[in-house]
PDB file of N, CA and C in Angstrom:
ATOM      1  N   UNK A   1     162.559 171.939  34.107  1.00  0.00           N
ATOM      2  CA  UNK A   1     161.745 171.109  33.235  1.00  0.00           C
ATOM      3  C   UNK A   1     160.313 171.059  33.775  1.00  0.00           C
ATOM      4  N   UNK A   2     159.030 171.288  32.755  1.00  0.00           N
ATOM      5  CA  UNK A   2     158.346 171.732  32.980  1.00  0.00           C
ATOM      6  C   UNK A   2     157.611 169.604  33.538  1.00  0.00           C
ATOM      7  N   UNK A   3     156.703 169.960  34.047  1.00  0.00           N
ATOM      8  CA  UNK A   3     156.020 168.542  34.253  1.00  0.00           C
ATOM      9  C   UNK A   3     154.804 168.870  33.354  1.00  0.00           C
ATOM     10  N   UNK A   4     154.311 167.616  32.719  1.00  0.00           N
ATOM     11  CA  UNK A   4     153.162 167.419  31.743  1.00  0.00           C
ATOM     12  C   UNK A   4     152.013 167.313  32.705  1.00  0.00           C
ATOM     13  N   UNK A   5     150.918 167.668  32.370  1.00  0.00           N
ATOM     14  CA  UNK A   5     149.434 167.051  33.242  1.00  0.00           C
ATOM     15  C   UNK A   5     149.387 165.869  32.630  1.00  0.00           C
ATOM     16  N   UNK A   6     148.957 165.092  33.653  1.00  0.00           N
ATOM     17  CA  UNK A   6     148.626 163.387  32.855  1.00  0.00           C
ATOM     18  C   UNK A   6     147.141 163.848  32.926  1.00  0.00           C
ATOM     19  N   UNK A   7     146.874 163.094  31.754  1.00  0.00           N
ATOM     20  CA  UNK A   7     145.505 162.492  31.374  1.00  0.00           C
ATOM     21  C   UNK A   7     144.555 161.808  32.417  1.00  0.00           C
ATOM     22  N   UNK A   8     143.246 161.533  32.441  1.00  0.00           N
ATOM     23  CA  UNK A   8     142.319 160.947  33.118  1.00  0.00           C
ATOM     24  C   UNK A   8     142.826 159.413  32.946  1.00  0.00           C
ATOM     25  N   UNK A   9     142.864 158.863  31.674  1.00  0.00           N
ATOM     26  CA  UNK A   9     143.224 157.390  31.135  1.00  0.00           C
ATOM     27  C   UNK A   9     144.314 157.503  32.101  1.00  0.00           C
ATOM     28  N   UNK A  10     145.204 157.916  31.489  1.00  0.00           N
ATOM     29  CA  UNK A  10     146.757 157.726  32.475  1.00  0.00           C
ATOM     30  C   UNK A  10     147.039 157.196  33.692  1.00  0.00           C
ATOM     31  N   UNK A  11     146.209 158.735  34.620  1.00  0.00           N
ATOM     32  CA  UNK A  11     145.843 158.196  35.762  1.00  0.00           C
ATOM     33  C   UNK A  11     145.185 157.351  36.391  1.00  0.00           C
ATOM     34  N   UNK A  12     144.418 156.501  35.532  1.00  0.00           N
ATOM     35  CA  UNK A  12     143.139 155.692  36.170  1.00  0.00           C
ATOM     36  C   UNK A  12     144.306 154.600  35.820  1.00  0.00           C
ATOM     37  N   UNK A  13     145.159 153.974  34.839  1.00  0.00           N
ATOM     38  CA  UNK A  13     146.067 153.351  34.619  1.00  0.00           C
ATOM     39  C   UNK A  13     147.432 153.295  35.565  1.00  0.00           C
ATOM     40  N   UNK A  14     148.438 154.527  35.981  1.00  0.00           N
ATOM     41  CA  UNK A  14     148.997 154.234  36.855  1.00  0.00           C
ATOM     42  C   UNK A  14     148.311 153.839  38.169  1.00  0.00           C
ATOM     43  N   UNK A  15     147.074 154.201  38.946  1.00  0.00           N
ATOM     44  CA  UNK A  15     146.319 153.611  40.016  1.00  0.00           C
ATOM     45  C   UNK A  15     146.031 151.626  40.146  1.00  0.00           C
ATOM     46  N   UNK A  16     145.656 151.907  38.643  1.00  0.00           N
ATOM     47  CA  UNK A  16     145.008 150.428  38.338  1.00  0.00           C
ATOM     48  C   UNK A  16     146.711 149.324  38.671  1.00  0.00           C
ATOM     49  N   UNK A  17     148.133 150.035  37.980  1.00  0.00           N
ATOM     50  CA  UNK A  17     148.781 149.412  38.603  1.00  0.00           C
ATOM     51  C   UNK A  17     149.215 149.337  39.722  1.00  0.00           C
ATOM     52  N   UNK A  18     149.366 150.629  40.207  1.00  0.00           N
ATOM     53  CA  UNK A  18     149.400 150.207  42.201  1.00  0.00           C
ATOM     54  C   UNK A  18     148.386 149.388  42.449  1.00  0.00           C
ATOM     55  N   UNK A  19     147.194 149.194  42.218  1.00  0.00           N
ATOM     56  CA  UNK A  19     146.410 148.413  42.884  1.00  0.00           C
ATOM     57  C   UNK A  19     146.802 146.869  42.729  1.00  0.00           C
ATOM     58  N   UNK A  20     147.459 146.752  41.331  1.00  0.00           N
ATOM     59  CA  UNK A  20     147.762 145.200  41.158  1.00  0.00           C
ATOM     60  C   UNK A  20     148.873 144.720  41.990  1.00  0.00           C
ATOM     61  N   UNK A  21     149.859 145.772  42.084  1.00  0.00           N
ATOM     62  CA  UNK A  21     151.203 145.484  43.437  1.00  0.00           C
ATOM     63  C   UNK A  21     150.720 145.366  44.491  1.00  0.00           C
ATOM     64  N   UNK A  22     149.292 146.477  44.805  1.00  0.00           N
ATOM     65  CA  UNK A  22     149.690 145.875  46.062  1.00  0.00           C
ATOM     66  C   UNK A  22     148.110 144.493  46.553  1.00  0.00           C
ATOM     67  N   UNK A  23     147.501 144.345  45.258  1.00  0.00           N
ATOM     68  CA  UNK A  23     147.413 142.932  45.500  1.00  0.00           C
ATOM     69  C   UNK A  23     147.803 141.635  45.206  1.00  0.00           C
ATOM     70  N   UNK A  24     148.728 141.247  44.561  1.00  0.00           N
ATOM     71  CA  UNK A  24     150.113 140.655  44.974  1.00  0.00           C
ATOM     72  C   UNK A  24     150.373 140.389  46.462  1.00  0.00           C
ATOM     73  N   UNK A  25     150.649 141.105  47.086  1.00  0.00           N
ATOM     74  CA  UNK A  25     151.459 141.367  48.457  1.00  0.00           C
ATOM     75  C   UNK A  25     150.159 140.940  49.269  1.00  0.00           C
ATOM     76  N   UNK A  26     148.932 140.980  48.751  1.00  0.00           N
ATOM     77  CA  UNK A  26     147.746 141.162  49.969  1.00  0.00           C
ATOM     78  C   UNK A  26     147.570 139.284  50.088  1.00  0.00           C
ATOM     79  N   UNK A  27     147.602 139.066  51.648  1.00  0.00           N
ATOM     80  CA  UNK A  27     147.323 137.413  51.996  1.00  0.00           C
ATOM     81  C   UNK A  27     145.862 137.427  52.425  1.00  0.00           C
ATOM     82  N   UNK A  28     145.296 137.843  53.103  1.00  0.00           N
ATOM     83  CA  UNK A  28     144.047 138.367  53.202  1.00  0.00           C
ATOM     84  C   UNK A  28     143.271 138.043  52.299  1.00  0.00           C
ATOM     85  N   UNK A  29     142.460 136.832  52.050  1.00  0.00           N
ATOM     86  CA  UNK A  29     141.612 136.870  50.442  1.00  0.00           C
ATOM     87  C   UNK A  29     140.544 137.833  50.603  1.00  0.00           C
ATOM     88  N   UNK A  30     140.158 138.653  51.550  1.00  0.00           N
ATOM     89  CA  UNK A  30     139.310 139.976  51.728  1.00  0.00           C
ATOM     90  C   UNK A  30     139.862 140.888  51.487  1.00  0.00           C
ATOM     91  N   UNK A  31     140.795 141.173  51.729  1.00  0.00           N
ATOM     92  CA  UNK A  31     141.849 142.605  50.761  1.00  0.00           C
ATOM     93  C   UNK A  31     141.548 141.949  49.293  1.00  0.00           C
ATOM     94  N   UNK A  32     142.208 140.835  48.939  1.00  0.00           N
ATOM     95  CA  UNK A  32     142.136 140.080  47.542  1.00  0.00           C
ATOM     96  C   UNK A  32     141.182 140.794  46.800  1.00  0.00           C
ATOM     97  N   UNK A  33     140.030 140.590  47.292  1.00  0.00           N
ATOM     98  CA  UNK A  33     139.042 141.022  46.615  1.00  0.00           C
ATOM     99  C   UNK A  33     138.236 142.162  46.265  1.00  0.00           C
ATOM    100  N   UNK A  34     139.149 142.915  47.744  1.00  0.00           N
ATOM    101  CA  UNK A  34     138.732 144.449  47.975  1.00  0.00           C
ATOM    102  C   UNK A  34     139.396 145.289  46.660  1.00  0.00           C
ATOM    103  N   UNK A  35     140.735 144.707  46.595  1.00  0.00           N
ATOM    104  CA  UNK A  35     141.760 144.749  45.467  1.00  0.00           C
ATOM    105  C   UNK A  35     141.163 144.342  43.854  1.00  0.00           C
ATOM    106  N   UNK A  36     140.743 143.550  43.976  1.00  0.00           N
ATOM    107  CA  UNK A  36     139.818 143.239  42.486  1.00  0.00           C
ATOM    108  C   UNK A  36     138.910 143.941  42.096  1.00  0.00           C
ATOM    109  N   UNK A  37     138.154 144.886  42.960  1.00  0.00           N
ATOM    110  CA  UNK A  37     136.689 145.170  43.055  1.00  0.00           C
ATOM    111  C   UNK A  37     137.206 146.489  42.094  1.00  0.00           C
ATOM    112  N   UNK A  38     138.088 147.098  43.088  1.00  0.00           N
ATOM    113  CA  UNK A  38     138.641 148.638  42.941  1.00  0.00           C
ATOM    114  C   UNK A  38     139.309 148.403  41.332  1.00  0.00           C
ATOM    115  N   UNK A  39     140.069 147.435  41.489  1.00  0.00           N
ATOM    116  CA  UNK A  39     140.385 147.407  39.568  1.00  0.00           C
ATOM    117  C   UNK A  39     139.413 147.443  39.145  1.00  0.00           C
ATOM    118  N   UNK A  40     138.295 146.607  38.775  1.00  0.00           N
ATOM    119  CA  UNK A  40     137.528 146.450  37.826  1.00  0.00           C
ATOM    120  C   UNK A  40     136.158 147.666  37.726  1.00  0.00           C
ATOM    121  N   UNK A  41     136.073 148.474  39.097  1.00  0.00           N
ATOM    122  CA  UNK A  41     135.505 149.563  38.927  1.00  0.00           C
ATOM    123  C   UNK A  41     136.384 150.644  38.276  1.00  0.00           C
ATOM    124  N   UNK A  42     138.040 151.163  38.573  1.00  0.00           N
ATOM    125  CA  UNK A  42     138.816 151.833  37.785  1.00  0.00           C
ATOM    126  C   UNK A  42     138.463 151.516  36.607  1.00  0.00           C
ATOM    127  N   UNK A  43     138.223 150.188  35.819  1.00  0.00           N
ATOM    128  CA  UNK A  43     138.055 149.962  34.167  1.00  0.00           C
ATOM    129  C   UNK A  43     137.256 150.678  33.889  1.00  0.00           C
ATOM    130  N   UNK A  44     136.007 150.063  34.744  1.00  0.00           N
ATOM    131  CA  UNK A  44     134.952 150.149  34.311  1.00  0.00           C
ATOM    132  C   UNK A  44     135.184 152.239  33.615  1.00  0.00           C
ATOM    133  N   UNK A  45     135.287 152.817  34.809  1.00  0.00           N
ATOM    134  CA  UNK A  45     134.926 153.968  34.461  1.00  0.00           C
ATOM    135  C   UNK A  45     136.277 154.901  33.376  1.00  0.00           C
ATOM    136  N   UNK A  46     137.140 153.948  33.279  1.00  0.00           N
ATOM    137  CA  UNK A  46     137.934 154.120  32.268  1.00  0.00           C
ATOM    138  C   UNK A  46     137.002 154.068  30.929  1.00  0.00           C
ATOM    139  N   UNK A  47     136.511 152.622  30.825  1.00  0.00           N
ATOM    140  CA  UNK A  47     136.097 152.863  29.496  1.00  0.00           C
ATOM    141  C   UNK A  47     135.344 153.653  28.852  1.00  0.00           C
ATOM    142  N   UNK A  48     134.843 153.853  27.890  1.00  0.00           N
ATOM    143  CA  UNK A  48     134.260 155.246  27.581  1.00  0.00           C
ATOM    144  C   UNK A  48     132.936 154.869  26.597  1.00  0.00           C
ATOM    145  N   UNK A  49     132.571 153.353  25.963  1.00  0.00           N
ATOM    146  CA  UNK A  49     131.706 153.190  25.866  1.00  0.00           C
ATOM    147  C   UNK A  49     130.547 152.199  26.856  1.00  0.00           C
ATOM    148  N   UNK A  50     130.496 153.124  27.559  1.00  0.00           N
ATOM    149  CA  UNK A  50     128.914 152.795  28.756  1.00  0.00           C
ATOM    150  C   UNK A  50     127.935 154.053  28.757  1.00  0.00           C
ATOM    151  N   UNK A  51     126.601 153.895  28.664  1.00  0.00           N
ATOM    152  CA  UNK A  51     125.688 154.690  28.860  1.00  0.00           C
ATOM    153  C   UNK A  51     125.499 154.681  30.423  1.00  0.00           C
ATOM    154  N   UNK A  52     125.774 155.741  31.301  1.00  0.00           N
ATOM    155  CA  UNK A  52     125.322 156.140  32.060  1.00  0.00           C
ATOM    156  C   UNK A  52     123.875 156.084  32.969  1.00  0.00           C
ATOM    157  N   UNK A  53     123.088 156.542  32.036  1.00  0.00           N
ATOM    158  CA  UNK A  53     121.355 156.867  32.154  1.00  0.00           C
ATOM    159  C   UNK A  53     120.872 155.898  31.795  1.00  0.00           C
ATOM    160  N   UNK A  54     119.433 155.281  32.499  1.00  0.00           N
ATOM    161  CA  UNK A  54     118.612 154.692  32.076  1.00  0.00           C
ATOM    162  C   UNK A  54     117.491 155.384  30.895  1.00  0.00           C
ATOM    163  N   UNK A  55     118.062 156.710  30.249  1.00  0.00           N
ATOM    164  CA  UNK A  55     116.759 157.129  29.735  1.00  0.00           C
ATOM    165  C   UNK A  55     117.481 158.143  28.908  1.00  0.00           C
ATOM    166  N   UNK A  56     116.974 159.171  28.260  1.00  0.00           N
ATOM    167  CA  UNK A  56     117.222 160.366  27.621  1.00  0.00           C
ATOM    168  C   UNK A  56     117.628 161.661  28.804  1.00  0.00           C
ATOM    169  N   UNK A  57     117.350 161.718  29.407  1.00  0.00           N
ATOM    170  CA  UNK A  57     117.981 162.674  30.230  1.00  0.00           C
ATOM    171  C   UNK A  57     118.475 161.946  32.078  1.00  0.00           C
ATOM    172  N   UNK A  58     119.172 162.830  32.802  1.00  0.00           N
ATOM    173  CA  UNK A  58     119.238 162.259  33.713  1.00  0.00           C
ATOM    174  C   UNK A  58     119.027 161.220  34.688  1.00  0.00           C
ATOM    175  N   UNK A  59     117.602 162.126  35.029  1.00  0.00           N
ATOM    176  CA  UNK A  59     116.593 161.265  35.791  1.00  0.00           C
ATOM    177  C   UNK A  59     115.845 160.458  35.096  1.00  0.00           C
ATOM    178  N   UNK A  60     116.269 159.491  33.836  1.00  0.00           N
ATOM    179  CA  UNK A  60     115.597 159.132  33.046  1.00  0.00           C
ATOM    180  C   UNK A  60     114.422 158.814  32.739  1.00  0.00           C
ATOM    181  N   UNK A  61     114.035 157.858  31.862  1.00  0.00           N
ATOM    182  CA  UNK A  61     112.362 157.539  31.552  1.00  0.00           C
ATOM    183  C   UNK A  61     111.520 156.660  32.560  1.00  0.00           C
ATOM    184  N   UNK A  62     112.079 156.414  33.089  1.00  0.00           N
ATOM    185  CA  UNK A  62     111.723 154.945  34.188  1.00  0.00           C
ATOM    186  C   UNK A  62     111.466 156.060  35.587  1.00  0.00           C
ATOM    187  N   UNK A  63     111.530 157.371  35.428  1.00  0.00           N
ATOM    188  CA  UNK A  63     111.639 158.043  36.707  1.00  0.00           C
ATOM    189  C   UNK A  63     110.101 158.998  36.626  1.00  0.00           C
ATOM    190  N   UNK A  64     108.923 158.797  37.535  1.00  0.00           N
ATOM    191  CA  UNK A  64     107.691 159.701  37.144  1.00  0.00           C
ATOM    192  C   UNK A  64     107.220 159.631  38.612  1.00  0.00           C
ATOM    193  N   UNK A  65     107.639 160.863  39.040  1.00  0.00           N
ATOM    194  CA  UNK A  65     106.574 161.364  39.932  1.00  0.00           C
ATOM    195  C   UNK A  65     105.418 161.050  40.346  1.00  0.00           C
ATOM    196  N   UNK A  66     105.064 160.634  41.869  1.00  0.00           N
ATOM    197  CA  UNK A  66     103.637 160.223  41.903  1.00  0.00           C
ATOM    198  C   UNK A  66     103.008 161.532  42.477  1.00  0.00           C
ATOM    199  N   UNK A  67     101.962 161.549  41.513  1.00  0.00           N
ATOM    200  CA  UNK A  67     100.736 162.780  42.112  1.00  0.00           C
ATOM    201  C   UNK A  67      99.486 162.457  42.763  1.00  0.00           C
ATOM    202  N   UNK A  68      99.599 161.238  43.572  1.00  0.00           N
ATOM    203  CA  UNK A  68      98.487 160.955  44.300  1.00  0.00           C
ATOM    204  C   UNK A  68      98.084 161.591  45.304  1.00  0.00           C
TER     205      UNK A  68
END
């Protein structure tokens, strides 16, 4: 039996639940939070509507070279 590739979502989802087991288990309110951080950055980059760039391209508009 062949195994499927999981998805990006998937994976950022089974992670996001190990992270919730094993903060549960964490007494440490500094793990606690180390544990919260890492979820809510997994979301974050789960979700799929965030703009990236401050600008139209990369290095966006806010980015100008000084030629002094």
């Amino acid at each position: 039996m062949a195994r499927r590739r999981k998805t990006m979502t998937e994976y950022i989802d089974i992670r996001i639940d190990q992270l919730k087991e094993d903060l549960e288990k964490a007494s440490n309110p500094d793990d606690r939070a180390w544990y919260n951080r890492l979820i809510q950055e997994l979301s974050w980059a789960k979700n799929q509507n965030h703009n990236c760039y401050m600008g139209t391209d990369a290095k966006g508009d806010w980015f100008q070279e000084q030629t002094n």
